[in-house]
Protein backbone atom coordinates (compact mmCIF):
# COMPACT_ATOMS: atom_id res chain seq x y z
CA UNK A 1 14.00 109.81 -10.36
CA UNK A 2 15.80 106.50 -11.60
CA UNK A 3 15.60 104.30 -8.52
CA UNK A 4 19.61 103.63 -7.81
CA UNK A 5 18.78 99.71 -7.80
CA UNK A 6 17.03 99.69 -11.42
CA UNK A 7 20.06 101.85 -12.62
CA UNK A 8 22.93 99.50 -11.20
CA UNK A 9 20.72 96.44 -12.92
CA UNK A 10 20.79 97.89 -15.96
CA UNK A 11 24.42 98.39 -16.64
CA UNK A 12 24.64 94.87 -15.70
CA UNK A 13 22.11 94.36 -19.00
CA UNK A 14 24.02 96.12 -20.94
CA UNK A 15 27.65 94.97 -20.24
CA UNK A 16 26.06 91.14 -20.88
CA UNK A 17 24.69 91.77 -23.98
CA UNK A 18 27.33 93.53 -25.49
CA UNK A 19 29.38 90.05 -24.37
CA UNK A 20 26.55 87.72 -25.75
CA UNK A 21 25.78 89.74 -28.80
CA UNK A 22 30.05 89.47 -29.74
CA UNK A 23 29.65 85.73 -28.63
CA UNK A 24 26.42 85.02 -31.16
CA UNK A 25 28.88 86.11 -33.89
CA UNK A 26 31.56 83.46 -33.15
CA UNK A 27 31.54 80.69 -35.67
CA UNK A 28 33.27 78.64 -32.85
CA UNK A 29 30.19 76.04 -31.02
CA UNK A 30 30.61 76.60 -27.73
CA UNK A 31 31.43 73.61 -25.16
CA UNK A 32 28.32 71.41 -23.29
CA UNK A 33 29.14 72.74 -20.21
CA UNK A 34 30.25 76.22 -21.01
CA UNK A 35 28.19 79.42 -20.58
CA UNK A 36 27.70 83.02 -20.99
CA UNK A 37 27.29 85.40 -18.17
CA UNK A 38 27.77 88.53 -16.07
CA UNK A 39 28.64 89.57 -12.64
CA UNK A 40 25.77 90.12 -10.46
CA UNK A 41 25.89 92.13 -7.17
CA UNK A 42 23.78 92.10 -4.37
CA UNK A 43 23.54 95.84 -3.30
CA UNK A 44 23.08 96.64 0.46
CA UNK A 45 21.36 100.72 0.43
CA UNK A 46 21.85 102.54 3.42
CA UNK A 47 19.09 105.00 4.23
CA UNK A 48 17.60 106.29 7.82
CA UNK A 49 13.82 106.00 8.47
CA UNK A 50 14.19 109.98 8.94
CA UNK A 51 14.49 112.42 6.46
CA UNK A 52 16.55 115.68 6.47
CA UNK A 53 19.41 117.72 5.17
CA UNK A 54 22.77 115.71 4.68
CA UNK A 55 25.02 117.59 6.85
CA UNK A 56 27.93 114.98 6.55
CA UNK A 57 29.14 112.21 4.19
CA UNK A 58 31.90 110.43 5.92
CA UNK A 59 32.91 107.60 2.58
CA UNK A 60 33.63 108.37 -0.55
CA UNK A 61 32.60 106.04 -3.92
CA UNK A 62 35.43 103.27 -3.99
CA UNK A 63 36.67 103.11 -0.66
CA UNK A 64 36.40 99.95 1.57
CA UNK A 65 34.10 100.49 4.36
CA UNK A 66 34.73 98.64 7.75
CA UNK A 67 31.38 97.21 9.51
CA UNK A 68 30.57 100.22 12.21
CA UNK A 69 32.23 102.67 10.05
CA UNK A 70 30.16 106.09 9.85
CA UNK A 71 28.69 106.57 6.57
CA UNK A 72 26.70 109.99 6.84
CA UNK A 73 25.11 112.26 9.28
CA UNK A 74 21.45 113.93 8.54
CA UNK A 75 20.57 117.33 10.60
CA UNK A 76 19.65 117.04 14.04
CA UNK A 77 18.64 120.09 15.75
CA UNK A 78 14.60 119.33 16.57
CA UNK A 79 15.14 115.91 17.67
CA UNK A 80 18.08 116.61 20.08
CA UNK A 81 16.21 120.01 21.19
CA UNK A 82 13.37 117.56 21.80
CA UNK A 83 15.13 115.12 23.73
CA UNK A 84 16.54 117.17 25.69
CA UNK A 85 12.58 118.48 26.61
CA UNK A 86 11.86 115.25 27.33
CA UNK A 87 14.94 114.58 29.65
CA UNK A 88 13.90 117.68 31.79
CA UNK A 89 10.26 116.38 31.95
CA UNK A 90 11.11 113.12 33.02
CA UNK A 91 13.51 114.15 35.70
CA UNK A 92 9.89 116.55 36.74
CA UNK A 93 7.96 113.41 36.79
CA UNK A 94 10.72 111.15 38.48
CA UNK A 95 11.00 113.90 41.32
CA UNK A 96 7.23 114.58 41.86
CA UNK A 97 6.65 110.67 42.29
CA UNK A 98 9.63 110.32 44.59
CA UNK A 99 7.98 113.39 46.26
CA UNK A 100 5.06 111.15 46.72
CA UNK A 101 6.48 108.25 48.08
CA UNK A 102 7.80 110.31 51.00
CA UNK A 103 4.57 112.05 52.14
CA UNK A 104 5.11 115.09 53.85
CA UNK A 105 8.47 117.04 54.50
CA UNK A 106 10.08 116.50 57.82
CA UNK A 107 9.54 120.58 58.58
CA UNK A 108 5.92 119.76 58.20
CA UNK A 109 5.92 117.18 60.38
CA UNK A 110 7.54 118.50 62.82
CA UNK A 111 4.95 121.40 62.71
CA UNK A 112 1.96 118.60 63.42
CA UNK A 113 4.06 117.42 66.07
CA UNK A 114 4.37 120.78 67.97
CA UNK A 115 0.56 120.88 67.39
CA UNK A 116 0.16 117.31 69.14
CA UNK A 117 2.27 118.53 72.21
CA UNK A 118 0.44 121.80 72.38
CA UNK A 119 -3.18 119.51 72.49
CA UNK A 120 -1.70 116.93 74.76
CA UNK A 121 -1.27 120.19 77.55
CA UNK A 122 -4.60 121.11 77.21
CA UNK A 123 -5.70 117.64 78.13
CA UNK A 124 -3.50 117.66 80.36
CA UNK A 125 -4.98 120.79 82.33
CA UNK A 126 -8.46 119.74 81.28
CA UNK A 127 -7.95 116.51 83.53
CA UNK A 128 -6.84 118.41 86.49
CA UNK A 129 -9.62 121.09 85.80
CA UNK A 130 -12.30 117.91 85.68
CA UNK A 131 -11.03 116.66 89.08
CA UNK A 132 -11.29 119.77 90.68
CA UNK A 133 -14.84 120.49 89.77
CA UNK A 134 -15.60 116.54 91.04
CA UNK A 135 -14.10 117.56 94.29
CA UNK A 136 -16.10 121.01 94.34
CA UNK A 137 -19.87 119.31 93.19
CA UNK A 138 -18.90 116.83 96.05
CA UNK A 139 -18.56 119.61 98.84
CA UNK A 140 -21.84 121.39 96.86
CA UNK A 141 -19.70 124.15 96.04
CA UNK A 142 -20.44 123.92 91.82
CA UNK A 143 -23.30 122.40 90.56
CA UNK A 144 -23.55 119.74 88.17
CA UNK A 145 -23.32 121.62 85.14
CA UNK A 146 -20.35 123.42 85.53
CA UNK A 147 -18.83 119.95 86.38
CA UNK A 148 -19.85 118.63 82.83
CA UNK A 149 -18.37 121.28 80.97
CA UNK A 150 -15.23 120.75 82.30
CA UNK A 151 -15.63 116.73 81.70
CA UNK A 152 -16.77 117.75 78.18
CA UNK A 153 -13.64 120.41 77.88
CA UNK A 154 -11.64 117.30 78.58
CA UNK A 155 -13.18 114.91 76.01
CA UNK A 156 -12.39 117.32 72.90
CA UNK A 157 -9.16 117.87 74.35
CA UNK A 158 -8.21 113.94 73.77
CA UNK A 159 -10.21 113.73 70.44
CA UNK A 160 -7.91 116.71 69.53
CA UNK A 161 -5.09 114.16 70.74
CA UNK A 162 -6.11 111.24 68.82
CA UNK A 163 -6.67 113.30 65.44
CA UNK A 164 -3.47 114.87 65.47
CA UNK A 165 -1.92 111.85 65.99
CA UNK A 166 -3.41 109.83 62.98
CA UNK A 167 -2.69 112.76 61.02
CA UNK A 168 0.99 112.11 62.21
CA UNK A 169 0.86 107.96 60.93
CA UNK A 170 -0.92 109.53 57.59
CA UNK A 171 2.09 112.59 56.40
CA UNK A 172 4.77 109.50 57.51
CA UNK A 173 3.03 107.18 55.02
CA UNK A 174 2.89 109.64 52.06
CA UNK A 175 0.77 109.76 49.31
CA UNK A 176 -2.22 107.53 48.56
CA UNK A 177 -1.52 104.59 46.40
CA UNK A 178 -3.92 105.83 43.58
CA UNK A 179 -1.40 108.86 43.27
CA UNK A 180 1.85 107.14 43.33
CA UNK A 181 0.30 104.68 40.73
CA UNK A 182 -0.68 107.56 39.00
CA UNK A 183 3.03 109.18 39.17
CA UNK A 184 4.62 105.95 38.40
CA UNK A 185 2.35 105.99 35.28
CA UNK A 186 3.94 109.31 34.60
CA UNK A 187 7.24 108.50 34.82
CA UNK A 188 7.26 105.45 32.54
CA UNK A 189 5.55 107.38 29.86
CA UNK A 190 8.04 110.13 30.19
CA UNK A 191 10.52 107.22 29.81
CA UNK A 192 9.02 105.78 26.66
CA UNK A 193 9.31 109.04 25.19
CA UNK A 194 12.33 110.33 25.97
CA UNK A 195 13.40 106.70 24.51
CA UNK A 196 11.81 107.38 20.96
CA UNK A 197 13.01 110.37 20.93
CA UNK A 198 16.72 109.14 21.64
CA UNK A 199 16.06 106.71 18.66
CA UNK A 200 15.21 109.31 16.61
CA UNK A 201 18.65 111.35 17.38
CA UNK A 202 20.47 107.97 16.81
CA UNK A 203 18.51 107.00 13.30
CA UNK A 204 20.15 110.49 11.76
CA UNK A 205 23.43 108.75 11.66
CA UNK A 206 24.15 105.56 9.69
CA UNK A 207 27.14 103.31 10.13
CA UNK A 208 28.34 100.48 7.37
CA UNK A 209 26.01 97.09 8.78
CA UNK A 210 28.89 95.14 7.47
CA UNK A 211 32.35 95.24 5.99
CA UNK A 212 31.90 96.33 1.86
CA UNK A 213 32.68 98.17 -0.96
CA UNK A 214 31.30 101.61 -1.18
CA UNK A 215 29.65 101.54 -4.80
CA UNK A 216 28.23 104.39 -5.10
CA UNK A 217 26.99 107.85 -3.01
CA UNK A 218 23.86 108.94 -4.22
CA UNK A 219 23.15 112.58 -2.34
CA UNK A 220 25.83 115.80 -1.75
CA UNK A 221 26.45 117.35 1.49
CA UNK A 222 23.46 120.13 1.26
CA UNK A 223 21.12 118.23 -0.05
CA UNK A 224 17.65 117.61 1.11
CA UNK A 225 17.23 113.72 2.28
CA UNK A 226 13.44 111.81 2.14
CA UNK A 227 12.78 109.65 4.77
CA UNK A 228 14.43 106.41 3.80
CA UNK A 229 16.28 107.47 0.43
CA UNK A 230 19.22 105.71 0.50
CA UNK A 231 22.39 107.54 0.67
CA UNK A 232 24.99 105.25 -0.05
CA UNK A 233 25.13 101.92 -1.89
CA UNK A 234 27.42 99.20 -0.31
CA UNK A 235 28.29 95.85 -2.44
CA UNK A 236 29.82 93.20 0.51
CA UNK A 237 31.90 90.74 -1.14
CA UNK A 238 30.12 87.91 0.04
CA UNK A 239 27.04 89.53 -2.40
CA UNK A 240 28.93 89.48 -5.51
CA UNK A 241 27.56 86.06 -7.79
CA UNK A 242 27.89 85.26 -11.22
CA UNK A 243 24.85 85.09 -13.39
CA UNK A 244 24.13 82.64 -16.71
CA UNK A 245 21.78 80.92 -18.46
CA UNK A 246 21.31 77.54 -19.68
CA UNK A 247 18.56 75.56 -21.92
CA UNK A 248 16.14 73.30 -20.69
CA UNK A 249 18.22 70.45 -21.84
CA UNK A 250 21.16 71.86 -20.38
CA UNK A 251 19.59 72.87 -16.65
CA UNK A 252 18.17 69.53 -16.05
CA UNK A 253 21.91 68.35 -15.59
CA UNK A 254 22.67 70.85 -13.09
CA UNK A 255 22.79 71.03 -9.18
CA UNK A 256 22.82 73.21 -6.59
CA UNK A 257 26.50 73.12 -4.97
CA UNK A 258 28.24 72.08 -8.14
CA UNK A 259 31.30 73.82 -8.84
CA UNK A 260 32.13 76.71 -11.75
CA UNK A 261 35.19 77.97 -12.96
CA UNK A 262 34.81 81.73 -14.19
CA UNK A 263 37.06 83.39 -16.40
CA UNK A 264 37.44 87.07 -18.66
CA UNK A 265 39.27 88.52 -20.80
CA UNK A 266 42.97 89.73 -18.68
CA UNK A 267 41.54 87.44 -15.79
CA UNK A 268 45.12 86.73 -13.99
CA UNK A 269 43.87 83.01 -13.31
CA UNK A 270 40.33 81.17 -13.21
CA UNK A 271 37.93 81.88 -10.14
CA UNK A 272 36.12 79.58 -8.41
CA UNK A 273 32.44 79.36 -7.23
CA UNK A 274 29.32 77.22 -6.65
CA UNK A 275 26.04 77.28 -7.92
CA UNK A 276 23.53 78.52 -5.06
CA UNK A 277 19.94 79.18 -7.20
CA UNK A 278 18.34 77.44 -10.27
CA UNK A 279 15.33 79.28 -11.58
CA UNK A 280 12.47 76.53 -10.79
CA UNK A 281 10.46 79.01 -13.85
CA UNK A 282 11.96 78.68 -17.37
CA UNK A 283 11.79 82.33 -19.25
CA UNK A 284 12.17 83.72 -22.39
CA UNK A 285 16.16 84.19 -23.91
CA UNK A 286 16.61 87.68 -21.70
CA UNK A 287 18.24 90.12 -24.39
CA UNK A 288 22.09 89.25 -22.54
CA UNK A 289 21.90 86.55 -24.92
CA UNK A 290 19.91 87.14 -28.10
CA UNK A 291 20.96 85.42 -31.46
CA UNK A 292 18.73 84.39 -34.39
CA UNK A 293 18.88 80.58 -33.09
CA UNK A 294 18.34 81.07 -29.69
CA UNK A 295 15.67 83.49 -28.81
CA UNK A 296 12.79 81.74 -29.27
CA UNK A 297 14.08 79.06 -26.51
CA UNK A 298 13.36 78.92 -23.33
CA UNK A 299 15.99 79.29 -20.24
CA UNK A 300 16.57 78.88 -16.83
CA UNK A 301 18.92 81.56 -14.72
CA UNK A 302 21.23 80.15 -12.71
CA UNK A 303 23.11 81.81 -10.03
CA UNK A 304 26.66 81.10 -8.76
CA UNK A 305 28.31 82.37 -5.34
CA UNK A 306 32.10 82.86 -4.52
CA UNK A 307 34.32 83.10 -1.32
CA UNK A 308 34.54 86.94 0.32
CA UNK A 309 38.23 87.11 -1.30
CA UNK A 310 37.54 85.84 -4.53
CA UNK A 311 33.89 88.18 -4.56
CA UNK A 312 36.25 91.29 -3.86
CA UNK A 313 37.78 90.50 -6.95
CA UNK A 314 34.98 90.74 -9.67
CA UNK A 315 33.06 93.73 -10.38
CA UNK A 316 28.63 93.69 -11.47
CA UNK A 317 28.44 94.26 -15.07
CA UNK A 318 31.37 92.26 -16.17
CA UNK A 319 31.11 89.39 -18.95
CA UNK A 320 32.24 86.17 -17.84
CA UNK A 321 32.82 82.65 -19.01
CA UNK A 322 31.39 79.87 -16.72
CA UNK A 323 32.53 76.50 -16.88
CA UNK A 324 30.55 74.15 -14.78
CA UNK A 325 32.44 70.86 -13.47
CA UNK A 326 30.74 67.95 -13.33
């Protein structure tokens, strides 16, 4: 397939040296400081990183596009089914690690609690239970070892205290650090994803970078898009130039920021421009301006921008005359 940029080029060739070749065959010497040319455009090719079906074409070849205009649409269904998967998982993760930062739920603390009060009666009993048996081994009623059980019945009692009351500090605390790391780690990854995938929805539409002319559309609604293909050609006016050669003698003389006139046939009045690029690489005579004296010399292109109103005005392809002012 003809790449839309080698295609746009060409007719450019071809306008010029239908101009130059009709120019050759003028008896009439040109002036010093006048030259042949053609209108040169800049093309700006709007394509998304994405491929898929065009589903909507929103300009139309000709019209004048506004910067932020909508330009086309490509299909959308798996990356907004995906995103929306990825939304869902990251609300998961977000609630799991807020989960974690709050450690147990108050129900369940309240549950260890109860369990604390129940142990803190035993001990309570226990205590009474150990100073009864000290009063009994005193009047020789018990003997020694049934006072130590109930001393011992009392220790685990307050161990059974002391446990349930650390396991009280631990469920207020929540989670261990290494697992709330760990969930954080989840949620930003979830994030990052749900992010690409968000930039994926957003890459299947295309709006005009900047205010141009729509040149040229370069797919049908229907049609199967590759991944950046571009869609639709834009020519700003700010990237329309003017394009001529001059000899070696004749380049030497010239200077960046010097001032053309440009003119063609049913121009309503000269425009004006300045030159922005000299070729630092002399070429061949390009076939824009073949004739038996001139193509073995060598040239230099030189380039020439205009003002945004004046660019709007001229169209690639079209023969000019450029007068440079010295």
């Amino acid at each position: 397939m003809t790449s839309p940029r080698s295609s746009q080029s060409g007719l450019a060739v071809v306008l010029g040296t239908l101009l130059c070749l009709g120019l050759a065959s003028c008896s009439k010497p040109a002036a010093s400081n006048t030259y042949q040319g053609y209108i040169e455009g800049e093309f700006v090719y709007a394509a998304s990183p994405l491929g898929g079906t065009l589903v909507s074409l929103k300009v139309s070849r000709g019209q004048q596009a506004a910067a932020g205009q909508p330009l086309f649409e490509l299909e959308q269904d798996f990356e907004q089914h995906a995103r929306q998967e990825a939304a869902e998982r990251l609300r998961q993760s977000q609630a799991k690690l807020e989960n974690l930062r709050k450690g147990m739920r108050p129900s369940e603390i309240e549950s260890i609690e109860a369990s604390l009060a129940k142990a803190e009666a035993a001990a309570r009993w226990s205590k009474l239970e150990l100073k009864r048996r000290d009063e009994l081994l005193r009047a020789n009623v018990i003997s020694q070892a049934e006072l130590d059980e109930a001393r011992s019945a009392h220790d685990q009692n307050m161990a059974q205290i002391n446990q349930i009351r650390a396991d009280i500090k631990t469920a207020q605390l929540g989670s261990r650090d290494d697992e709330i790391r760990a969930g954080e780690a989840d949620v930003a990854s979830q994030r990052a994803l749900l992010a690409q995938l968000e930039w994926k929805c957003t890459q299947k539409k295309q709006a005009a970078p900047i205010a141009a002319l729509v040149y040229d559309t370069l797919y049908r609604q229907g049609e199967y898009v590759p991944a950046g293909s571009p869609v639709v050609s834009l020519l700003p006016p700010a990237n329309v130039k003017a394009r001529f050669f001059a000899s070696e003698n004749q380049a030497g003389s010239l200077k960046t920021g010097q001032p053309i006139t440009v003119t063609f046939d049913g121009a309503p009045q000269p425009f004006q421009g300045r030159i922005t690029y000299i070729s630092p690489q002399a070429e061949f005579t390009p076939p824009v301006i073949y004739s038996r004296e001139s193509r073995q010399k060598l040239v230099f292109m030189i380039e020439a921008s205009f003002d945004p109103e004046t660019g709007a005005k001229l169209h690639p392809g079209q023969p000019i005359d450029v007068r440079v002012e010295h």
